[in-house]
C-alpha atoms as a PDB file:
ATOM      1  CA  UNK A   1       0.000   0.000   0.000  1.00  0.00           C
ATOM      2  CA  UNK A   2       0.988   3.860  -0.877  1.00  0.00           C
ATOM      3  CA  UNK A   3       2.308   5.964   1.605  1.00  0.00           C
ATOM      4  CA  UNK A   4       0.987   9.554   1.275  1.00  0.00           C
ATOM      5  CA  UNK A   5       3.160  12.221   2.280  1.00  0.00           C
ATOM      6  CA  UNK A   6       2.238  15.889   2.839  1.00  0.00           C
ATOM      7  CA  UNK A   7       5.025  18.167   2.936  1.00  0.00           C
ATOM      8  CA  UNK A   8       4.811  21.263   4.946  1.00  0.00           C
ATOM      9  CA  UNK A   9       8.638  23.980   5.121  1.00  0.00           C
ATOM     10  CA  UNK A  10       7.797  27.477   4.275  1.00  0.00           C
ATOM     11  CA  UNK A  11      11.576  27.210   2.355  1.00  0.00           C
ATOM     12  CA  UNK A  12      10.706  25.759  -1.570  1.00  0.00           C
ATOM     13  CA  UNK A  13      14.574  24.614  -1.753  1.00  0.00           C
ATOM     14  CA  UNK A  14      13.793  22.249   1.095  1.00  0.00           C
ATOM     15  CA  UNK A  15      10.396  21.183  -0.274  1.00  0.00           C
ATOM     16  CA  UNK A  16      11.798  20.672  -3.371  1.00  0.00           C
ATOM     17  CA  UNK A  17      14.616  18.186  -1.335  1.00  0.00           C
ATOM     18  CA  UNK A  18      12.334  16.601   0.462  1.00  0.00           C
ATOM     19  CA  UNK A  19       9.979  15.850  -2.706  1.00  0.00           C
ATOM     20  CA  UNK A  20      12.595  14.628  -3.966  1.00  0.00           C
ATOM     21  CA  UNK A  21      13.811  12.216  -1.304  1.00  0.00           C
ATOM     22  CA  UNK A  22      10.762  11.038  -0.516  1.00  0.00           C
ATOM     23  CA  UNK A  23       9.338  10.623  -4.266  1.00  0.00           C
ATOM     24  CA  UNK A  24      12.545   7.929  -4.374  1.00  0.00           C
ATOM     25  CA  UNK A  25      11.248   5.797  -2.036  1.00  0.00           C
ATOM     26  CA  UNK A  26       9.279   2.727  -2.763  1.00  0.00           C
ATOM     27  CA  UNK A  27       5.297   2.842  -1.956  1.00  0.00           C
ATOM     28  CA  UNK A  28       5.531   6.538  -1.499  1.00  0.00           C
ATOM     29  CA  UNK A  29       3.733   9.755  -2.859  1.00  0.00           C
ATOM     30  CA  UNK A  30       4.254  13.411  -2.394  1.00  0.00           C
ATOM     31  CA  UNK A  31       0.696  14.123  -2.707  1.00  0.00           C
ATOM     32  CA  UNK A  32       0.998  18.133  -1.815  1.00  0.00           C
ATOM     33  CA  UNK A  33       3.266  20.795  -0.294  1.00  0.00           C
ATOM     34  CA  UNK A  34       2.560  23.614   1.881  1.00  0.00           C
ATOM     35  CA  UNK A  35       4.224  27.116   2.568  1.00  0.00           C
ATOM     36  CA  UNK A  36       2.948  27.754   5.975  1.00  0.00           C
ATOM     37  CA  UNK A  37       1.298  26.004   9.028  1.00  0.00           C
ATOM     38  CA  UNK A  38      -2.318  26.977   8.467  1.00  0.00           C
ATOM     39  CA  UNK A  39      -1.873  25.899   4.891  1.00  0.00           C
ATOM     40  CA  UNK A  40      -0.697  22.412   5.943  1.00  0.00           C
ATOM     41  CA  UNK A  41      -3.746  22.140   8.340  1.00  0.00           C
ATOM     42  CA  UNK A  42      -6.382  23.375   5.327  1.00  0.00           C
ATOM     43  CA  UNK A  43      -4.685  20.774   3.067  1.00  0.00           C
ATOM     44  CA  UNK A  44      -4.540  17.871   5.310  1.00  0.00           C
ATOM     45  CA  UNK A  45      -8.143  17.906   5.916  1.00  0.00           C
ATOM     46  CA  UNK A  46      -8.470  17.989   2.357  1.00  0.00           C
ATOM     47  CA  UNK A  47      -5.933  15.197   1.243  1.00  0.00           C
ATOM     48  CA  UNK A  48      -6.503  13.223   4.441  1.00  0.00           C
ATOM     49  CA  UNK A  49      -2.562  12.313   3.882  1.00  0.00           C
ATOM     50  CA  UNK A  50      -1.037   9.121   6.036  1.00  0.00           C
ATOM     51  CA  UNK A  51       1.890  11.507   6.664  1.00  0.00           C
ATOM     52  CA  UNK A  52       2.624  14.847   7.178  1.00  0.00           C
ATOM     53  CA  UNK A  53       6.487  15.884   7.225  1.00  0.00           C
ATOM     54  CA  UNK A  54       6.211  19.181   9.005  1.00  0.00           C
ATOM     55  CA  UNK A  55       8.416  21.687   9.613  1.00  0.00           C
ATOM     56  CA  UNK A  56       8.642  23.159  13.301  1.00  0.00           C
ATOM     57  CA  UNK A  57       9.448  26.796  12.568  1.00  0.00           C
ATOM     58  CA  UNK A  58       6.737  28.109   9.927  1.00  0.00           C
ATOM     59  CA  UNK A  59       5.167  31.858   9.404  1.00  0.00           C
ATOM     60  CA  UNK A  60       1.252  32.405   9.851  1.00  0.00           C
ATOM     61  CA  UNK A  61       0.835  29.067  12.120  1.00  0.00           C
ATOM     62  CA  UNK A  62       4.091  27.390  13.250  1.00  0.00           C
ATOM     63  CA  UNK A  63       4.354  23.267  12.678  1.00  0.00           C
ATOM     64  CA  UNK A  64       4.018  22.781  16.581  1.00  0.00           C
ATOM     65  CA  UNK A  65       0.363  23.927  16.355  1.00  0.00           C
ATOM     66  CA  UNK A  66      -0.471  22.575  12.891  1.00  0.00           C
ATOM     67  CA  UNK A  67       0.590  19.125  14.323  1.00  0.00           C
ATOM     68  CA  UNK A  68      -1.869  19.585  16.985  1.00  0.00           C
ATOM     69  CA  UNK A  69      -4.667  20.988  14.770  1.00  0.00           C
ATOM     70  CA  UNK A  70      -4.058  17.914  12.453  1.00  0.00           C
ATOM     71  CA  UNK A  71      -3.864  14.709  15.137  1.00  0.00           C
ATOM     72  CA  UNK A  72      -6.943  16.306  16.677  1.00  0.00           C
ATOM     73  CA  UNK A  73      -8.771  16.536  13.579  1.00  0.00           C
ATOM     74  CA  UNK A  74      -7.228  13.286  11.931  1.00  0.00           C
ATOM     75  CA  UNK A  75      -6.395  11.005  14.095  1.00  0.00           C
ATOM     76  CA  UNK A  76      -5.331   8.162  11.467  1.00  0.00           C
ATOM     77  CA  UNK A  77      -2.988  11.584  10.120  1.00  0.00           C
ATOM     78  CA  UNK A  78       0.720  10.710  11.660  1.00  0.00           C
ATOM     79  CA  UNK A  79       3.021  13.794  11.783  1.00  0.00           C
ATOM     80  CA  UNK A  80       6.319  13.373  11.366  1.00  0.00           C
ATOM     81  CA  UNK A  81       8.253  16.781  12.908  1.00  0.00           C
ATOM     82  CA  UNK A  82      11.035  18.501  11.333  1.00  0.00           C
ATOM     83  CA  UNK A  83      13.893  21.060  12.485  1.00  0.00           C
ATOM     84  CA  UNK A  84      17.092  21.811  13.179  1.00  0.00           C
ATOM     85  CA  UNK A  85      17.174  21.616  16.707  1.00  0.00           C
ATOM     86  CA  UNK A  86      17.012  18.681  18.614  1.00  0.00           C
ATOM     87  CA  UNK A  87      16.638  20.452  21.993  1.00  0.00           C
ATOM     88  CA  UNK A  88      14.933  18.723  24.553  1.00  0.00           C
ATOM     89  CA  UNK A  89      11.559  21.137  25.197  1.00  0.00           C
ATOM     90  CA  UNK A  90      11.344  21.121  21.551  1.00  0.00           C
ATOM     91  CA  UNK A  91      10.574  17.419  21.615  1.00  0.00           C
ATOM     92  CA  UNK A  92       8.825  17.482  24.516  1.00  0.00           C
ATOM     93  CA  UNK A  93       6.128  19.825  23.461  1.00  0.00           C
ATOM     94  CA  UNK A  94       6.363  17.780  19.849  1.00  0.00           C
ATOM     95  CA  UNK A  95       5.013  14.768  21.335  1.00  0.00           C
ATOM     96  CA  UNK A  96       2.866  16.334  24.002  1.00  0.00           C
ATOM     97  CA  UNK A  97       0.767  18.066  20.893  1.00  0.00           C
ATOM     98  CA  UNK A  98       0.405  14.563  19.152  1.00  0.00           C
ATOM     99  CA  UNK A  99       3.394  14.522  16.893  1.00  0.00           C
ATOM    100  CA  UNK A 100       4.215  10.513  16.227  1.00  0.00           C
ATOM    101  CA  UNK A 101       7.906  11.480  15.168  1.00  0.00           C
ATOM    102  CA  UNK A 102      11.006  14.229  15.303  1.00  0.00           C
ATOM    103  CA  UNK A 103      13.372  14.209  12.433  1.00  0.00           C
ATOM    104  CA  UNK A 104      16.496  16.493  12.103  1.00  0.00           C
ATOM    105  CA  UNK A 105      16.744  18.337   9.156  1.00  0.00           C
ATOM    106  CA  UNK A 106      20.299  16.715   8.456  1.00  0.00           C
ATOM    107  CA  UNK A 107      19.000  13.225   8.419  1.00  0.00           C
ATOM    108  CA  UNK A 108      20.198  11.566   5.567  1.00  0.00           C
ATOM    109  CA  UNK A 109      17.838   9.283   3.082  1.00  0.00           C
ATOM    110  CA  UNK A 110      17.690   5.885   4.859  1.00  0.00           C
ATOM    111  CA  UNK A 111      16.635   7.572   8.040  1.00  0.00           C
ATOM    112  CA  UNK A 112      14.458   9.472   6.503  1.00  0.00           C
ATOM    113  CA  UNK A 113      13.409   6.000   5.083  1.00  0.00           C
ATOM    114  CA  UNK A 114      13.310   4.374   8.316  1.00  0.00           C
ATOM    115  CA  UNK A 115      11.031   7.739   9.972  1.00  0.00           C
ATOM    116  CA  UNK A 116       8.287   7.199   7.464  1.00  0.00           C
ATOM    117  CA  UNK A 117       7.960   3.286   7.416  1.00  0.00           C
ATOM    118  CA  UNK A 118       7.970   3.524  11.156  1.00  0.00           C
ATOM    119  CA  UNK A 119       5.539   6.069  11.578  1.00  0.00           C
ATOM    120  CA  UNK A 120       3.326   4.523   9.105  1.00  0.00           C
ATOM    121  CA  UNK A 121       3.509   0.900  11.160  1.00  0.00           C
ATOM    122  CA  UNK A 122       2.460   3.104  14.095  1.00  0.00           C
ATOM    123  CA  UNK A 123       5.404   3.728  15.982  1.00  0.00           C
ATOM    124  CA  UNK A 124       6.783   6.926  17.116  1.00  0.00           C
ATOM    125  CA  UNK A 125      10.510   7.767  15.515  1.00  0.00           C
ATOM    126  CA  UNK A 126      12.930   9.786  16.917  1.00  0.00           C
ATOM    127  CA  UNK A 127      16.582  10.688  15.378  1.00  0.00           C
ATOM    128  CA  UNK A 128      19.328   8.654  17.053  1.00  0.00           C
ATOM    129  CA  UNK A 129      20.682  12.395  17.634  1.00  0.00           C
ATOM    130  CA  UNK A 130      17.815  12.964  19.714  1.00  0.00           C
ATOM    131  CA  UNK A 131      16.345  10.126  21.101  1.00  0.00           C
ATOM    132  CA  UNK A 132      18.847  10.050  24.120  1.00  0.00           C
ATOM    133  CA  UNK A 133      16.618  12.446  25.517  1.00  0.00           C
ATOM    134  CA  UNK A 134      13.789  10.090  25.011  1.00  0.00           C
ATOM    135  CA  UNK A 135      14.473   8.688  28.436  1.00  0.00           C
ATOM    136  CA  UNK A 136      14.404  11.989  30.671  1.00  0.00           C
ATOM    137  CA  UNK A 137      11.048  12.613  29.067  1.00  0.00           C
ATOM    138  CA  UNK A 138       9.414   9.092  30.248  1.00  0.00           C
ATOM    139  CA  UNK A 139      11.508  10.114  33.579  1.00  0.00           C
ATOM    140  CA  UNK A 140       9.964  13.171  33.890  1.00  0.00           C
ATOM    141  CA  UNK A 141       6.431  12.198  32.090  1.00  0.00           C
ATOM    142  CA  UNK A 142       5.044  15.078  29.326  1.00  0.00           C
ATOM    143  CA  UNK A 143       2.987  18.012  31.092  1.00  0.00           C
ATOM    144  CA  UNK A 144      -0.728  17.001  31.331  1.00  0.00           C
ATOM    145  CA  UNK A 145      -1.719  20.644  29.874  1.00  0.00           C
ATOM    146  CA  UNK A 146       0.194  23.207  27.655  1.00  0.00           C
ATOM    147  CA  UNK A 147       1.431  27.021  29.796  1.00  0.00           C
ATOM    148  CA  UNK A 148      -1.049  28.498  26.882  1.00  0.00           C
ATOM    149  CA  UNK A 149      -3.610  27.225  24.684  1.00  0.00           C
ATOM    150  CA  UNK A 150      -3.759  26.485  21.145  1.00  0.00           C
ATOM    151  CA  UNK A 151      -5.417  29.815  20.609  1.00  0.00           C
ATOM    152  CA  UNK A 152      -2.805  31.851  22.658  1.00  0.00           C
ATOM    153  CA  UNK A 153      -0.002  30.446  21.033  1.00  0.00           C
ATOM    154  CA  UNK A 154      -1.507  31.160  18.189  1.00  0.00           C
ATOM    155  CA  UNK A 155      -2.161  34.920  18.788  1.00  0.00           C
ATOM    156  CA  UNK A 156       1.256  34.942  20.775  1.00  0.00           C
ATOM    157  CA  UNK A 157       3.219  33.806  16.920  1.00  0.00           C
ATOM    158  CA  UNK A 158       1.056  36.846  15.082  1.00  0.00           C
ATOM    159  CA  UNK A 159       1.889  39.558  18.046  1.00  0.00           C
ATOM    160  CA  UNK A 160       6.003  38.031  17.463  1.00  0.00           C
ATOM    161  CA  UNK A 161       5.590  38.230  14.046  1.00  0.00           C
ATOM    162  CA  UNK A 162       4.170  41.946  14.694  1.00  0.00           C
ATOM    163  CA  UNK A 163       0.963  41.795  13.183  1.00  0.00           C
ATOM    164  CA  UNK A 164      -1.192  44.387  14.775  1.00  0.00           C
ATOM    165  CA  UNK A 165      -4.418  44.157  16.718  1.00  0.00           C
ATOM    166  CA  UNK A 166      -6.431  44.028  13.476  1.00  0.00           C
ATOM    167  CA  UNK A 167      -4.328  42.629  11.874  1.00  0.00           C
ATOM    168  CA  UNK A 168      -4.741  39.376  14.329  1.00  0.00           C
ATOM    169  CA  UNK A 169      -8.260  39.837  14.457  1.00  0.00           C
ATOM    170  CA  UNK A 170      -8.793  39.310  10.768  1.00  0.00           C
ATOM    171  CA  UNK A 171      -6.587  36.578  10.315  1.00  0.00           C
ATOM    172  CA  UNK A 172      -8.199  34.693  13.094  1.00  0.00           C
ATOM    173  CA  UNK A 173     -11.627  36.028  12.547  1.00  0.00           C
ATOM    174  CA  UNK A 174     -11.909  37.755  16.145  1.00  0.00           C
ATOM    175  CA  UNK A 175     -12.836  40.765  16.988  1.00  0.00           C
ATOM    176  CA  UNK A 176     -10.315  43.527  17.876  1.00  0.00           C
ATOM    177  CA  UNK A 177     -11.753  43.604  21.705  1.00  0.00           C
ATOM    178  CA  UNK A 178     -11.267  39.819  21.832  1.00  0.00           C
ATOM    179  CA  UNK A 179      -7.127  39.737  20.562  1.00  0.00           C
ATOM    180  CA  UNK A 180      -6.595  42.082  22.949  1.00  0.00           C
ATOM    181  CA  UNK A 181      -8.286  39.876  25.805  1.00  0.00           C
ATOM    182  CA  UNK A 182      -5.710  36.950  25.021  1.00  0.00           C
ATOM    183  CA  UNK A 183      -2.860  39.437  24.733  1.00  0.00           C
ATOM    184  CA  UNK A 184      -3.885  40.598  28.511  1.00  0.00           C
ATOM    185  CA  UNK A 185      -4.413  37.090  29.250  1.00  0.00           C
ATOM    186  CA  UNK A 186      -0.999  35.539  27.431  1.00  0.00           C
ATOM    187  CA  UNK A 187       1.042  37.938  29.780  1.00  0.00           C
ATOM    188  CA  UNK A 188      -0.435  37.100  32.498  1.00  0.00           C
ATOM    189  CA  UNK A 189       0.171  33.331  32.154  1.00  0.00           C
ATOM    190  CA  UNK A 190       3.408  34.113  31.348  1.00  0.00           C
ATOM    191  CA  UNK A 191       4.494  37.002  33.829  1.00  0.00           C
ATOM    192  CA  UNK A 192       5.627  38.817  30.907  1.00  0.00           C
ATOM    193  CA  UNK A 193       4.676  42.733  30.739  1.00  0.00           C
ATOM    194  CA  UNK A 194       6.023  43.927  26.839  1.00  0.00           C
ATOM    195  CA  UNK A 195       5.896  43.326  23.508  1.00  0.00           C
ATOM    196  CA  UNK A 196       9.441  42.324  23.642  1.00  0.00           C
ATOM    197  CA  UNK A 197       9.252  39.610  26.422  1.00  0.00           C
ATOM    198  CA  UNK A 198       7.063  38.103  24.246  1.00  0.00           C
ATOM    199  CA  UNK A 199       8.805  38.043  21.160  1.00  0.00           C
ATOM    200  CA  UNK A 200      11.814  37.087  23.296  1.00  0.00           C
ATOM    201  CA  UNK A 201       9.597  33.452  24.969  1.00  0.00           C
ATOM    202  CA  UNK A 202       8.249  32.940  21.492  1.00  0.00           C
ATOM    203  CA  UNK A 203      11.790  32.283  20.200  1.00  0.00           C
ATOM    204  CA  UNK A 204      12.687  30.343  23.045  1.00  0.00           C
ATOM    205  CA  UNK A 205      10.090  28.086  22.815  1.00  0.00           C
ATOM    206  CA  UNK A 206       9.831  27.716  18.961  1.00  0.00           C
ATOM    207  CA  UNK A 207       7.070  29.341  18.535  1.00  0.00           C
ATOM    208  CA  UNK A 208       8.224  31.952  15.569  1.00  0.00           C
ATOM    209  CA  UNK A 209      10.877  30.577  13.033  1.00  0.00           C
ATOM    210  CA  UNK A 210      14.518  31.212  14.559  1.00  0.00           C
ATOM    211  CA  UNK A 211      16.212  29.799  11.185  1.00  0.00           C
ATOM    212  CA  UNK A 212      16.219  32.953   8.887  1.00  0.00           C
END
């Protein structure tokens, strides 16, 4: 059976890579790319793909929401997470949202090989790089609930991004009183009292791209 593969980097050089890579492999189909986050989630529910290699740091909705959109949404929809960065919170928060693997971007073919067969047998994949810090997570256990939810985060990668207050509120369909709530309510939560604190905990924690 046909493995179908969405592929979701907002950087066309690395789409055009990982198309390629991936189009090589036996019982495997690129069956679309997207740009952004919020495009991967609108095409997922549309191609209902067995696989979606995502990247973590995206514009408009990063990969670390998208994956959460999509195994909520799709639960027979494996995500397979890609970046740079192997850091432990990264991963963490990966498989917290529902991610089923974490893939660094200078894996070479056979793992990426070995990441897509596994995911698709339903097993969760880590890169050798990383997986050593597979054990302090089961130590430690993944958080039972996320510092912000879905919807700050979301609001918290357009204020880091600098979108204004309408801005936001017409991307996400909100009104203008209603952004400003979840601002209010996002530094709160995160004892944070400027712009710039947030833009700084945003990069921290991967929630804005870091790799431009």
């Amino acid at each position: 059976m046909t493995v179908r593969i969405l592929l979701a980097d907002d950087h066309t050089l690395v789409r055009a890579g990982l198309r390629s890579l991936v189009s090589a492999l036996p019982d495997v189909a690129v069956v679309g790319e997207a740009s952004h986050g919020r495009e991967a989630v609108e095409m997922a529910m549309r191609l209902k793909p067995d696989i979606v290699l995502m990247d973590i740091n995206m514009p408009e909705l990063n990969g670390l929401n998208a994956a959460e959109r999509i195994a909520r949404s799709l639960p027979r929809t494996r995500v397979i997470m890609l970046s740079m960065l192997g850091n432990e919170a990264y991963i963490e928060e990966a498989l917290r949202l529902g991610a089923s693997g974490y893939l660094l971007k200078d894996a070479d073919a056979v793992e990426l090989a070995l990441a897509i067969r596994a995911v698709a047998d339903g097993q969760t994949y880590l890169s050798p790089a990383v997986a050593k810090h597979a054990a302090v997570l089961a130590k430690r256990g993944l958080s039972p609930t996320p510092r912000l939810t879905a919807r700050q985060r979301e609001v918290l990668q357009l204020i880091a991004e600098g979108r204004t207050t309408k801005e936001i509120a017409q991307k996400l369909d909100l009104s203008a009183r209603t952004v400003e709530t979840h601002r209010m309510q996002i530094m709160e939560r995160l004892d944070i009292r400027d712009v710039a604190g947030l833009v700084r905990y945003a990069i921290r924690e991967g929630i804005v791209p870091v790799d431009r």
